[in-house]
C-alpha atoms as a PDB file:
ATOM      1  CA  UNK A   1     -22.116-120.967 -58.589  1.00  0.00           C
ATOM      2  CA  UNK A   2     -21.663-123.211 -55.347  1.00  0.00           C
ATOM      3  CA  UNK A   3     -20.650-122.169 -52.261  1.00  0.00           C
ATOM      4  CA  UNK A   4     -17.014-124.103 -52.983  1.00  0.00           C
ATOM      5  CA  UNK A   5     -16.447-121.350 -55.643  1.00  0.00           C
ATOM      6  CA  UNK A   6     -17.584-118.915 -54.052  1.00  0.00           C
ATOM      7  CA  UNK A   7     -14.876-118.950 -50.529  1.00  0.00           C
ATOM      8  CA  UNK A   8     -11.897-120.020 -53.422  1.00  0.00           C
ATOM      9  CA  UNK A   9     -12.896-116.921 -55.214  1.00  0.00           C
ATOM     10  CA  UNK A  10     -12.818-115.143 -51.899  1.00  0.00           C
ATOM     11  CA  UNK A  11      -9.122-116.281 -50.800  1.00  0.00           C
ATOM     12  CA  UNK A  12      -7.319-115.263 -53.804  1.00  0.00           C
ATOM     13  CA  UNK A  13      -8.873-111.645 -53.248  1.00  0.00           C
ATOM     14  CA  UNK A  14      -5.804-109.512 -51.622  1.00  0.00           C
ATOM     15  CA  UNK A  15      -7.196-106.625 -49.544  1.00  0.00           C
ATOM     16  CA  UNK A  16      -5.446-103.236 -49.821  1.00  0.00           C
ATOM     17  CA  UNK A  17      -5.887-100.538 -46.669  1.00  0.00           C
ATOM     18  CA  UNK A  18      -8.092 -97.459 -47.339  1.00  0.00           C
ATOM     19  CA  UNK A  19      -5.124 -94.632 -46.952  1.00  0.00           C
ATOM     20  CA  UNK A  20      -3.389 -96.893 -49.936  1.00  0.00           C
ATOM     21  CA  UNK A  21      -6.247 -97.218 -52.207  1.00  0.00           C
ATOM     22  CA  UNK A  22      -7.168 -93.118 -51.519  1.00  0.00           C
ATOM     23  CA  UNK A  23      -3.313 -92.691 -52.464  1.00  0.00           C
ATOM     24  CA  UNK A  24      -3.566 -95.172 -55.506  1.00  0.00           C
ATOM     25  CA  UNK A  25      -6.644 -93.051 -56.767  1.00  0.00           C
ATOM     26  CA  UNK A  26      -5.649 -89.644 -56.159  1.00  0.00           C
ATOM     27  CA  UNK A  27      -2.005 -90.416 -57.393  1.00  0.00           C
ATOM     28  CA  UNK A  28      -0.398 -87.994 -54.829  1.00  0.00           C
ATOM     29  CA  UNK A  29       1.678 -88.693 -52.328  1.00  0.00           C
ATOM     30  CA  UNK A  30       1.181 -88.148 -48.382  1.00  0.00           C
ATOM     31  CA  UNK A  31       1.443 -84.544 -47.244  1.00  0.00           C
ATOM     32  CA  UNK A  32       4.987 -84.250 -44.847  1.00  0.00           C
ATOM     33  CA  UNK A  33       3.865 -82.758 -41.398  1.00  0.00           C
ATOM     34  CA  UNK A  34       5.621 -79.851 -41.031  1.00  0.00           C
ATOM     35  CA  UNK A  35       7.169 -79.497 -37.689  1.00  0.00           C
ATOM     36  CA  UNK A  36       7.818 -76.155 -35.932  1.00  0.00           C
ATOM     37  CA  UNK A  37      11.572 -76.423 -35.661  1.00  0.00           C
ATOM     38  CA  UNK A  38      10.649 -76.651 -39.609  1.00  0.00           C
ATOM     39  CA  UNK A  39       8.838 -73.387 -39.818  1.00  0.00           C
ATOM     40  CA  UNK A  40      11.032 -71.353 -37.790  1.00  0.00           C
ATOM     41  CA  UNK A  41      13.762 -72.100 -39.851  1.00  0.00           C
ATOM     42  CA  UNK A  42      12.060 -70.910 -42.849  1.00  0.00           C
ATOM     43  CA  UNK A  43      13.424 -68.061 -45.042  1.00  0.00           C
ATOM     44  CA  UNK A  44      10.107 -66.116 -45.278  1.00  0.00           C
ATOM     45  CA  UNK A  45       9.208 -66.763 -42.096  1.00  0.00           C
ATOM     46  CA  UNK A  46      12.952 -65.508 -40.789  1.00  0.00           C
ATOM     47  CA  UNK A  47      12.680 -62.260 -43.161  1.00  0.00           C
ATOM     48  CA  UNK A  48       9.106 -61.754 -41.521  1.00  0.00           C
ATOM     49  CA  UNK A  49      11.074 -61.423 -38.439  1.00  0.00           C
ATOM     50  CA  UNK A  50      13.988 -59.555 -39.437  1.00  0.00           C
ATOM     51  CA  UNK A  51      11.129 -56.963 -40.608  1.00  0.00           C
ATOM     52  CA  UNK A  52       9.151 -56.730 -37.426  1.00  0.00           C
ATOM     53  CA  UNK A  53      12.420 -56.667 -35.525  1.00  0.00           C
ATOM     54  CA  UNK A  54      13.561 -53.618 -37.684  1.00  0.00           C
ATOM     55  CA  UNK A  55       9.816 -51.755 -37.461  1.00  0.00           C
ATOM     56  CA  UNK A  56      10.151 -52.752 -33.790  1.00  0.00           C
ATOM     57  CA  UNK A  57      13.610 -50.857 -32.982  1.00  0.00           C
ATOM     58  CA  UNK A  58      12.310 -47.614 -35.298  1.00  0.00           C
ATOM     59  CA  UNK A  59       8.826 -46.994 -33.295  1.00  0.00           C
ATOM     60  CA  UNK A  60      10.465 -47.964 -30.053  1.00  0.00           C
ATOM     61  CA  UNK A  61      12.673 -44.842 -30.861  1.00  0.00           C
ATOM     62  CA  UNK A  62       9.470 -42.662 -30.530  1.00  0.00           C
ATOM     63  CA  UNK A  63       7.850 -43.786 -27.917  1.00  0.00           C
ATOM     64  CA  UNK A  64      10.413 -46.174 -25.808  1.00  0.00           C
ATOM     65  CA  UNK A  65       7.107 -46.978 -23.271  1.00  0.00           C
ATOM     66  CA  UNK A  66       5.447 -49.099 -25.702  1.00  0.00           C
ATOM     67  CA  UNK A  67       5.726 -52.938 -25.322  1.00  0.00           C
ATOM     68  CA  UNK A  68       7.959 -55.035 -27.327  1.00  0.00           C
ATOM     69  CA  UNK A  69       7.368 -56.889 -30.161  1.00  0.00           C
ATOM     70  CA  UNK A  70       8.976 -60.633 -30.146  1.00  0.00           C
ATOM     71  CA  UNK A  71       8.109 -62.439 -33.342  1.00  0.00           C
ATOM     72  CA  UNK A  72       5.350 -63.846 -35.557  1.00  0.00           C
ATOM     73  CA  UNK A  73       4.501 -65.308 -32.675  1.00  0.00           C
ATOM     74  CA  UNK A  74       2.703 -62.847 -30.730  1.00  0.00           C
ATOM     75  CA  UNK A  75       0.354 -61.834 -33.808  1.00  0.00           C
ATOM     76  CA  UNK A  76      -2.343 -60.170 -31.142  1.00  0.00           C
ATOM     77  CA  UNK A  77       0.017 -58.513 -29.374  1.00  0.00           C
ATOM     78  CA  UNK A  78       1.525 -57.058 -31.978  1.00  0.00           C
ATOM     79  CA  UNK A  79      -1.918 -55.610 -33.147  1.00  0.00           C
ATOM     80  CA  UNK A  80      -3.076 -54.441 -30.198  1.00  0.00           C
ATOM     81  CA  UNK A  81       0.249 -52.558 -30.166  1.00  0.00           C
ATOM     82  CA  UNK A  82      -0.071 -50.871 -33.568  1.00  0.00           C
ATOM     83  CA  UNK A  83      -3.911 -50.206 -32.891  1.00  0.00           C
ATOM     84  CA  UNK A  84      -1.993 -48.300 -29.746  1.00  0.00           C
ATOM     85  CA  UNK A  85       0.485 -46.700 -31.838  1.00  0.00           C
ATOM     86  CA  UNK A  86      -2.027 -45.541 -34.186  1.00  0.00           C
ATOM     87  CA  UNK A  87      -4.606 -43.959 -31.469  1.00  0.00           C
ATOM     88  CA  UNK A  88      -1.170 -41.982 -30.744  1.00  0.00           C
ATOM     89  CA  UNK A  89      -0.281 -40.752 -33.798  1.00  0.00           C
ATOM     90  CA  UNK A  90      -3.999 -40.274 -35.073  1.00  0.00           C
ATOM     91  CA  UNK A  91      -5.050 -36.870 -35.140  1.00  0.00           C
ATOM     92  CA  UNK A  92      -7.783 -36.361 -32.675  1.00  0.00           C
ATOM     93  CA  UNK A  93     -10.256 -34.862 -34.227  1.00  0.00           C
ATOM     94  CA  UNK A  94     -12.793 -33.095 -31.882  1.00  0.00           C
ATOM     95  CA  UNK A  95      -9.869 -31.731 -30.513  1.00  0.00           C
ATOM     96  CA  UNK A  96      -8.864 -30.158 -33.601  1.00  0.00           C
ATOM     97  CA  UNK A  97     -12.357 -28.911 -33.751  1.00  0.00           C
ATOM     98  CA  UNK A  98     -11.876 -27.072 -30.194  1.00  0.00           C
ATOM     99  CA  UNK A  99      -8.315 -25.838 -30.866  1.00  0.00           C
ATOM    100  CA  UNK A 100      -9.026 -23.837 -33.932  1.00  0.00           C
ATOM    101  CA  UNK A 101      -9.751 -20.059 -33.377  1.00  0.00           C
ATOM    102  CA  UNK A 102     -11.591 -17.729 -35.435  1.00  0.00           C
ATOM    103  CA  UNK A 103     -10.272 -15.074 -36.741  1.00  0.00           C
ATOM    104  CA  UNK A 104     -11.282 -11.390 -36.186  1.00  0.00           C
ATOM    105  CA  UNK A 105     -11.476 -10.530 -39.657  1.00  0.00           C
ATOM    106  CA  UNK A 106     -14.206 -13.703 -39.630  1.00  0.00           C
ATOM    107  CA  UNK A 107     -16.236 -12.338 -36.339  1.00  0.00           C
ATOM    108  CA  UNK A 108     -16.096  -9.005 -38.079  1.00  0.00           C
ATOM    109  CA  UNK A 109     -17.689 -10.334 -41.379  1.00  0.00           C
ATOM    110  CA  UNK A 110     -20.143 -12.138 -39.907  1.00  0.00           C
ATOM    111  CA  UNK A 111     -21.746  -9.200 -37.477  1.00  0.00           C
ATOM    112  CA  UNK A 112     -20.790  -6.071 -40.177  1.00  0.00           C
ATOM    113  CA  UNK A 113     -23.666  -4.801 -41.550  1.00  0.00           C
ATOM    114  CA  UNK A 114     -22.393  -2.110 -43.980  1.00  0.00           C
ATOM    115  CA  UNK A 115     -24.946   0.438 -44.861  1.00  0.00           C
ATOM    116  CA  UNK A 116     -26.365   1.075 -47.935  1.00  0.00           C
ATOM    117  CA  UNK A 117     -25.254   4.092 -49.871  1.00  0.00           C
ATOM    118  CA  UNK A 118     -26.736   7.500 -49.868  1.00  0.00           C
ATOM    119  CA  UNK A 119     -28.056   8.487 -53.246  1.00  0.00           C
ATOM    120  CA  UNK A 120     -28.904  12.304 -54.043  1.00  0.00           C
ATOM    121  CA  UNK A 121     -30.828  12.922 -57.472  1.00  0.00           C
ATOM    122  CA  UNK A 122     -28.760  16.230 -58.996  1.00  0.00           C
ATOM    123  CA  UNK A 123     -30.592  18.662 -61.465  1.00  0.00           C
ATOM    124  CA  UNK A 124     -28.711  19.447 -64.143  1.00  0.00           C
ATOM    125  CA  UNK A 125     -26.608  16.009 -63.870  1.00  0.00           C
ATOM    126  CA  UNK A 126     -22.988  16.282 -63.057  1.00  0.00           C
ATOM    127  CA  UNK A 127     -20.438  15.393 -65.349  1.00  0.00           C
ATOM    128  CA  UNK A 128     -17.141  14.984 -63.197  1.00  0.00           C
ATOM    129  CA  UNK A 129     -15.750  14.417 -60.175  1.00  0.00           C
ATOM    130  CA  UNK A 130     -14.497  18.211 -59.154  1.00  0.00           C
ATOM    131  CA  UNK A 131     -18.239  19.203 -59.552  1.00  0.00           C
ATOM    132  CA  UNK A 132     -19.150  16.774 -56.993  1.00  0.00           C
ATOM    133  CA  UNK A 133     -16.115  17.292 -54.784  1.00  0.00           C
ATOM    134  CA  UNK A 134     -17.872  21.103 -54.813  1.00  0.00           C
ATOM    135  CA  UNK A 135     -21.253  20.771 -53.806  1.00  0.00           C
ATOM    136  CA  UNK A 136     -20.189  17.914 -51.364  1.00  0.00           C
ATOM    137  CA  UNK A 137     -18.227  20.717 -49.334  1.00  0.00           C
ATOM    138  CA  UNK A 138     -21.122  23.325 -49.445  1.00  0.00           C
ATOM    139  CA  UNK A 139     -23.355  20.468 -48.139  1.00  0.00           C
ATOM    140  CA  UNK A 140     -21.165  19.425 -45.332  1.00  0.00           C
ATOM    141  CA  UNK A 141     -20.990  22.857 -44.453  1.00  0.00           C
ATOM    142  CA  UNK A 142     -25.048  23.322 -44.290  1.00  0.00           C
ATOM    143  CA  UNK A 143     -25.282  20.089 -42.231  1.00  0.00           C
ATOM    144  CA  UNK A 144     -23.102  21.239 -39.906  1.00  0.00           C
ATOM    145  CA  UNK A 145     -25.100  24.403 -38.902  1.00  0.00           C
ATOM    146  CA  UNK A 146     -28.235  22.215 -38.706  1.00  0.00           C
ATOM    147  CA  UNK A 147     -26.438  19.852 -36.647  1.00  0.00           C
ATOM    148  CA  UNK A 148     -26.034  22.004 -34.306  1.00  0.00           C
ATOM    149  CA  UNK A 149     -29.488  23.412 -34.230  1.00  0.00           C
ATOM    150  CA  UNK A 150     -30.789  19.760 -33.733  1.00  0.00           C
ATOM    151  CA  UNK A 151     -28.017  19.242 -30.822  1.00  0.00           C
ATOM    152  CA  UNK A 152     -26.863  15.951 -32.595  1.00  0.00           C
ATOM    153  CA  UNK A 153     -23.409  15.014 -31.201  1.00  0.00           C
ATOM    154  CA  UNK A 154     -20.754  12.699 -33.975  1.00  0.00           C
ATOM    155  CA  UNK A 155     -18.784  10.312 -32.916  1.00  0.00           C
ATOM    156  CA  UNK A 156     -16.870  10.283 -35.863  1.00  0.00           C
ATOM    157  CA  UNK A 157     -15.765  13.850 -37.918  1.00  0.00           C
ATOM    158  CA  UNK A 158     -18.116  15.360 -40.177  1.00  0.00           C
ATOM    159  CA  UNK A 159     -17.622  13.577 -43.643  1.00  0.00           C
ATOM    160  CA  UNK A 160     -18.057  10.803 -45.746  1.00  0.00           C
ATOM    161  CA  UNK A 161     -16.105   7.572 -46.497  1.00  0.00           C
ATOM    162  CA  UNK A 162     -15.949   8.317 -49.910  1.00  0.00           C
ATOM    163  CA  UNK A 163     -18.447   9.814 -52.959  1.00  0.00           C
ATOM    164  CA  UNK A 164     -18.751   9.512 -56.332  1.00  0.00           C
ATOM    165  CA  UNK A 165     -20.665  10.032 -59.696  1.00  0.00           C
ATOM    166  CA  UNK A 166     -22.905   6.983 -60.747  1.00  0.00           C
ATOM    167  CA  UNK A 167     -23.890   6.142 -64.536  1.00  0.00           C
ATOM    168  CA  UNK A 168     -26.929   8.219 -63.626  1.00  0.00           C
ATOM    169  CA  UNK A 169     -24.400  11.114 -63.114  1.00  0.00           C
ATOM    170  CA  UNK A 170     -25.813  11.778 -59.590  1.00  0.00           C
ATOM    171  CA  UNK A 171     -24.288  11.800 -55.980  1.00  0.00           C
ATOM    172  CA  UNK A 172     -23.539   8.279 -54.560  1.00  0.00           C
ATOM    173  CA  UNK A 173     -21.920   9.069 -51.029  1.00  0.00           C
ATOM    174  CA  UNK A 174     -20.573   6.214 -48.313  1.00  0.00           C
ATOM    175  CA  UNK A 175     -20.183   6.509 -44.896  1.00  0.00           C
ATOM    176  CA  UNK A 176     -20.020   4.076 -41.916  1.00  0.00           C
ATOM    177  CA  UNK A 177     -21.688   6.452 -39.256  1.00  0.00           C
ATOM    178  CA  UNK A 178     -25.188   5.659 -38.099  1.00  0.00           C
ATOM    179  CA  UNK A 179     -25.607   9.038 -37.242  1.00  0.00           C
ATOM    180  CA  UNK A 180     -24.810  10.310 -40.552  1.00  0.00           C
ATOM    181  CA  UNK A 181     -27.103   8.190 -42.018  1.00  0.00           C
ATOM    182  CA  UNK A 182     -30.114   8.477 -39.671  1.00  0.00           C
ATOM    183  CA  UNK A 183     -29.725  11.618 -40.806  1.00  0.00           C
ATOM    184  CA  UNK A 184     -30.130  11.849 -44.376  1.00  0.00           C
ATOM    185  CA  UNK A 185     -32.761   9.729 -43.708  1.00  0.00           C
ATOM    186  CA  UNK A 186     -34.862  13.319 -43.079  1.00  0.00           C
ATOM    187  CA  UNK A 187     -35.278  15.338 -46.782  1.00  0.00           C
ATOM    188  CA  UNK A 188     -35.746  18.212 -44.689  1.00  0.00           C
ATOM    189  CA  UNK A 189     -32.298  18.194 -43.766  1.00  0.00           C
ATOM    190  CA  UNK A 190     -30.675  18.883 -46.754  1.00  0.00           C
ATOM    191  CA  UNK A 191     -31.019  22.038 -49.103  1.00  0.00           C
ATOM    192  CA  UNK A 192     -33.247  22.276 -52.310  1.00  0.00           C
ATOM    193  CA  UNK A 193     -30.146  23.310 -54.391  1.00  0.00           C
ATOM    194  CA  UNK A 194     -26.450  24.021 -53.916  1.00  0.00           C
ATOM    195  CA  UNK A 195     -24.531  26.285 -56.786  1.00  0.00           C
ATOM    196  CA  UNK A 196     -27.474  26.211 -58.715  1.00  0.00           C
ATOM    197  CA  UNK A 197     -28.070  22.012 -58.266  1.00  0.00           C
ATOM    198  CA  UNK A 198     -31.290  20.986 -57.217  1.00  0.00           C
ATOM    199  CA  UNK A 199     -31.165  18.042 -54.583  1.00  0.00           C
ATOM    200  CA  UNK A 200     -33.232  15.543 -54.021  1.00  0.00           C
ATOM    201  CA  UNK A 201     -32.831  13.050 -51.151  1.00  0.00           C
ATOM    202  CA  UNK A 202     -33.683   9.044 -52.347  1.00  0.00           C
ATOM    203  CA  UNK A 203     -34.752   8.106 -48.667  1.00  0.00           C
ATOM    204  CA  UNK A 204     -33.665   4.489 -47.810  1.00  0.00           C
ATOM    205  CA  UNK A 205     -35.833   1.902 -47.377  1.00  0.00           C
ATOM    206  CA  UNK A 206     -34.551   0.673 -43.895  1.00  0.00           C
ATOM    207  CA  UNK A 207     -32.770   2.345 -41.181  1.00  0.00           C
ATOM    208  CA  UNK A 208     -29.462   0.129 -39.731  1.00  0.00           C
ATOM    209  CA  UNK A 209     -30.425  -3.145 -37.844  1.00  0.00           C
ATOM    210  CA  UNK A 210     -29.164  -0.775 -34.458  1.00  0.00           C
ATOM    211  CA  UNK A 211     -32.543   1.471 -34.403  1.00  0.00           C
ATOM    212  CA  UNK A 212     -34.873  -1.486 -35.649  1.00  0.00           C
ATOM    213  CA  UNK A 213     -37.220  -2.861 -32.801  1.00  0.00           C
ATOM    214  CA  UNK A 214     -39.261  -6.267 -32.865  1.00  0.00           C
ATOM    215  CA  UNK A 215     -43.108  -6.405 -31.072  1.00  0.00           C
ATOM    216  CA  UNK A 216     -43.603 -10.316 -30.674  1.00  0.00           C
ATOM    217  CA  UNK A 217     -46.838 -12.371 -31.598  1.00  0.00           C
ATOM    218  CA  UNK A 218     -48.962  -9.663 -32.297  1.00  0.00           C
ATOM    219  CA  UNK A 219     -52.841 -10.655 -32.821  1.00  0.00           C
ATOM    220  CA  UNK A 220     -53.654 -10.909 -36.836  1.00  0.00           C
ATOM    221  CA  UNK A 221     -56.983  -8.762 -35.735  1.00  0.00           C
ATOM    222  CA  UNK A 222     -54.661  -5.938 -34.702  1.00  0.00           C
ATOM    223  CA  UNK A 223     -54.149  -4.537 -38.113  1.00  0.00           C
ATOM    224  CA  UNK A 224     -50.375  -2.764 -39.045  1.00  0.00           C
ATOM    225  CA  UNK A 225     -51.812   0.512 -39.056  1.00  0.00           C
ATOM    226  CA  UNK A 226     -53.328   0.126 -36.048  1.00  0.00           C
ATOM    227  CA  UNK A 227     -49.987  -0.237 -34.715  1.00  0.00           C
ATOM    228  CA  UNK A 228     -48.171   2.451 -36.467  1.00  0.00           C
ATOM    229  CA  UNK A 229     -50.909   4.852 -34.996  1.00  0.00           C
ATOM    230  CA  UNK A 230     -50.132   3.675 -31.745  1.00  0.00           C
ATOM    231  CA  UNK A 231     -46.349   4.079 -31.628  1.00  0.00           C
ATOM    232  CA  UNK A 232     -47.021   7.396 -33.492  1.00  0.00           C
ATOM    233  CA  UNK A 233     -49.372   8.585 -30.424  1.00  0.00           C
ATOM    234  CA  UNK A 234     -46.128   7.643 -28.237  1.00  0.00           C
ATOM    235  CA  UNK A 235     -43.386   8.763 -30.255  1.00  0.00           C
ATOM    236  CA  UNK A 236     -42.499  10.980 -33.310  1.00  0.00           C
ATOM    237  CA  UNK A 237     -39.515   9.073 -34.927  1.00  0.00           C
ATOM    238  CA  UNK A 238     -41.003   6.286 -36.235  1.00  0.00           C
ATOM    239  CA  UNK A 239     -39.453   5.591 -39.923  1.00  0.00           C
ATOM    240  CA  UNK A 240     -41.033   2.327 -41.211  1.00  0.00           C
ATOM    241  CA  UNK A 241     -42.800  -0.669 -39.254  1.00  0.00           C
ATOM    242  CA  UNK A 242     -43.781  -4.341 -41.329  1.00  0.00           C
ATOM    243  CA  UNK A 243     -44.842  -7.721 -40.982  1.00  0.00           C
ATOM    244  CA  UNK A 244     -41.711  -9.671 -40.418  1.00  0.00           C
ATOM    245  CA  UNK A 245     -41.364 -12.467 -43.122  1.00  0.00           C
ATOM    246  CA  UNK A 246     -41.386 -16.023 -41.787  1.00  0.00           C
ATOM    247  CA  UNK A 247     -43.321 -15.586 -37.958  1.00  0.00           C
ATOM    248  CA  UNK A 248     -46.835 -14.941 -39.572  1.00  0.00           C
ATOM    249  CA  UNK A 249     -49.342 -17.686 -38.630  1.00  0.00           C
ATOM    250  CA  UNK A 250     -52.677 -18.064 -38.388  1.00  0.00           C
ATOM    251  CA  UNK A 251     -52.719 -16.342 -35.229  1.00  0.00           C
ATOM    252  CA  UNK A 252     -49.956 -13.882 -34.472  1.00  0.00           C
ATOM    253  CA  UNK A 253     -47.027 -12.136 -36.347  1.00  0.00           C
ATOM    254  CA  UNK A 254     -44.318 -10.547 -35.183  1.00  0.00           C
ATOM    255  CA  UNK A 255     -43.964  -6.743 -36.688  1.00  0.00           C
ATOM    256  CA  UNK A 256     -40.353  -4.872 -37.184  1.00  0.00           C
ATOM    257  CA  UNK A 257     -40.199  -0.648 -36.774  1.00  0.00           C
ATOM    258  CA  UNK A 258     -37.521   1.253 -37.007  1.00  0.00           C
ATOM    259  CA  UNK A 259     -36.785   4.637 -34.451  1.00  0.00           C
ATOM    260  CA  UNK A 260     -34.595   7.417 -35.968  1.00  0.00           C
ATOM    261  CA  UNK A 261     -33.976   8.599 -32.671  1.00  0.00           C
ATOM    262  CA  UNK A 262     -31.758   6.754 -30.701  1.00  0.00           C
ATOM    263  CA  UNK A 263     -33.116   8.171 -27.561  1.00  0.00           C
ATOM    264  CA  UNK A 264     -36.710   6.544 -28.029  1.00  0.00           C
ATOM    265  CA  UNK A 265     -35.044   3.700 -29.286  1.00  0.00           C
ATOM    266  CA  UNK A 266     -33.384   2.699 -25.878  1.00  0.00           C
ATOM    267  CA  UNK A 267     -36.404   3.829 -23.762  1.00  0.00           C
ATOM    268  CA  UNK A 268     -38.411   1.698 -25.509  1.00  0.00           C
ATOM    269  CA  UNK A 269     -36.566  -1.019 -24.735  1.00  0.00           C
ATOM    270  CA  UNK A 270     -35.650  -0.489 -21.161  1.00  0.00           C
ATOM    271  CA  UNK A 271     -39.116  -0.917 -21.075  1.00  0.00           C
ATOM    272  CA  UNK A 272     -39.517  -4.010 -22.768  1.00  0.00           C
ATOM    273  CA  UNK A 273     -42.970  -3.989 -22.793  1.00  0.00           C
ATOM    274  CA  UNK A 274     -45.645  -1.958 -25.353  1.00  0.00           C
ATOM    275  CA  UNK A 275     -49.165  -0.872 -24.435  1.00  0.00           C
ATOM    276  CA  UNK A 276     -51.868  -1.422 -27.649  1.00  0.00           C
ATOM    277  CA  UNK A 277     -55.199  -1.343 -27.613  1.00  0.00           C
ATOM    278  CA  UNK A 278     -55.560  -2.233 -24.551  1.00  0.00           C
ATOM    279  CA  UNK A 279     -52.861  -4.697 -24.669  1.00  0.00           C
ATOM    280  CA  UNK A 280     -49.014  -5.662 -23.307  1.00  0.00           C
ATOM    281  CA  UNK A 281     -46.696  -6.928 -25.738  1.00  0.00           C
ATOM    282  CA  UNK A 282     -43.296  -7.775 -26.123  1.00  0.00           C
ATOM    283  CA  UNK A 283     -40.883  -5.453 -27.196  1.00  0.00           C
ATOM    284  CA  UNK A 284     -37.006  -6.837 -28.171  1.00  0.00           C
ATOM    285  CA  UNK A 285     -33.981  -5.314 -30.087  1.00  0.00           C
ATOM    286  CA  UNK A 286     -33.738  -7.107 -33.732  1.00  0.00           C
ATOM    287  CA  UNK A 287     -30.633  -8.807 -34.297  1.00  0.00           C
ATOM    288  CA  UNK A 288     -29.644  -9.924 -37.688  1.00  0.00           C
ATOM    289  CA  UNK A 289     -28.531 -13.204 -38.739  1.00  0.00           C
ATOM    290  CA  UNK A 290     -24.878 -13.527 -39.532  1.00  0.00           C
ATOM    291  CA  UNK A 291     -23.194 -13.521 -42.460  1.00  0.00           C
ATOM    292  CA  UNK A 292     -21.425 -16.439 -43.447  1.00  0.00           C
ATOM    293  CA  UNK A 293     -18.381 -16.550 -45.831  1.00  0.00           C
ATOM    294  CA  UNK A 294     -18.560 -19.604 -47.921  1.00  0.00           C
ATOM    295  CA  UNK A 295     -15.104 -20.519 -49.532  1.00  0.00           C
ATOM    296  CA  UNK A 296     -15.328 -21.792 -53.581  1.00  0.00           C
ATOM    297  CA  UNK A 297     -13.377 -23.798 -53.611  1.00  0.00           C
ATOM    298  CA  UNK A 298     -13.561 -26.360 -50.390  1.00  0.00           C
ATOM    299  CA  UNK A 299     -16.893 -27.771 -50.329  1.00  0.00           C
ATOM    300  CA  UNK A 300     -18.998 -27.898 -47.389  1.00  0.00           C
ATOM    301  CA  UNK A 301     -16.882 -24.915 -45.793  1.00  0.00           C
END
């Protein structure tokens, strides 16, 4: 082809703009701008409004001090306002945490140690409850007298909470005095037999938490009879004494005793300190851990 050809060819070649050949191709037609006269007028956009306007007048009746709200508009405004409105009405919760009390019944669960029961073996067995109700009056009635021979003061009236009969048809008796209890701790303090009942006094294993004593990091070469010879040289109403669970390591333990007399069991620890073999150790009262009442059926609480 010659170069004649060619610029004929060229002329009779009508050139279309880009914009009409992208419209041609995509067969759509050009997008309308949308003006903002346009959108303000719209009916979504004016029942937006109507909506905020309405939310607007009903929190404003709460809490008239909060800015207004004027439109779609003011989007950030808006949320800053109901981020506001929500640290208001939120319920704050560490001071929830600080405002709730405990109850006394709660304090009182936690720190009540109840004591374990007081269990006298019976020979022949009884069968009822008027049998029991008998030999529990002839007992209180030989306790008293050696009472007062031992000059032991009550602070409560000679008696028990409440007695019974077990399955084994012996005496099961309940009481709340520490007193009481220190002092059927002593089989000597009880007779043989009553009406023709022998007695026999199941001594507990502990005494109550408020006669036990802790000596801290004592030497593992320092052997637990060692130490029970020691308080024994000192004083004469030492009940038990053990290696307390849980402190033992390879060098020192800490050891718990228990005092039936409450007399040695404060001078002891006005002292604070205990001489052994040769040696000064720390002497503190034991205190229990509390008692927690878990609830079934809120987790976690």
């Amino acid at each position: 082809m010659d170069t004649n050809e060619r610029d004929t060819l060229t002329r009779n070649i009508q050139c279309t703009p880009r914009t009409d050949r992208q419209n041609q191709q995509e067969g759509t037609p050009k997008r309308h701008r949308v003006l903002e006269v346009d959108f303000k007028r719209d009916d979504n956009v004016r029942m937006a409004q109507r909506k905020r306007q309405r939310n607007y007048e009903n929190r404003s009746r709460l809490q008239p001090n909060d800015p207004p709200d004027k439109g779609i508009n003011q989007n950030v405004q808006s949320h800053q306002w109901n981020n506001s409105s929500y640290k208001h009405s939120a319920p704050d919760s560490s001071r929830n945490v600080k405002s709730q009390t405990v109850l006394h019944q709660a304090l009182r669960y936690a720190i009540d140690d109840r004591l374990p029961p007081i269990r006298i073996q019976c020979i022949p067995k009884l069968t009822n409850q008027k049998e029991a109700a008998n030999i529990i009056k002839k007992l209180l009635k030989n306790i008293e007298q050696e009472l007062n021979r031992l000059t032991i003061r009550l602070q409560v009236p000679l008696g028990f909470d409440n007695y019974i009969v077990d399955r084994n048809e012996d005496l099961v008796c309940f009481t709340n005095s520490i007193e009481i209890f220190v002092f059927f701790s002593d089989p000597l303090h009880i007779p043989n037999s009553i009406t023709n009942v022998n007695l026999k006094l199941v001594l507990p294993k502990k005494l109550p938490p408020q006669l036990n004593i802790v000596m801290k990091f004592v030497d593992n070469n320092i052997s637990l009879e060692e130490v029970k010879e020691g308080l024994n040289e000192q004083y004469s109403s030492l009940y038990t004494i053990e290696n307390m669970v849980g402190t033992m390591n390879e060098k020192a333990r800490h050891i718990r005793f228990d005092m039936r007399s409450s007399d040695e069991y404060e001078a002891i620890l006005n002292k604070g300190k205990f001489l052994l073999v040769g040696r000064i150790f720390d002497v503190n009262e034991f205190l229990p851990s509390p008692k927690l009442l878990i609830c079934s059926r809120c987790p976690g609480q």
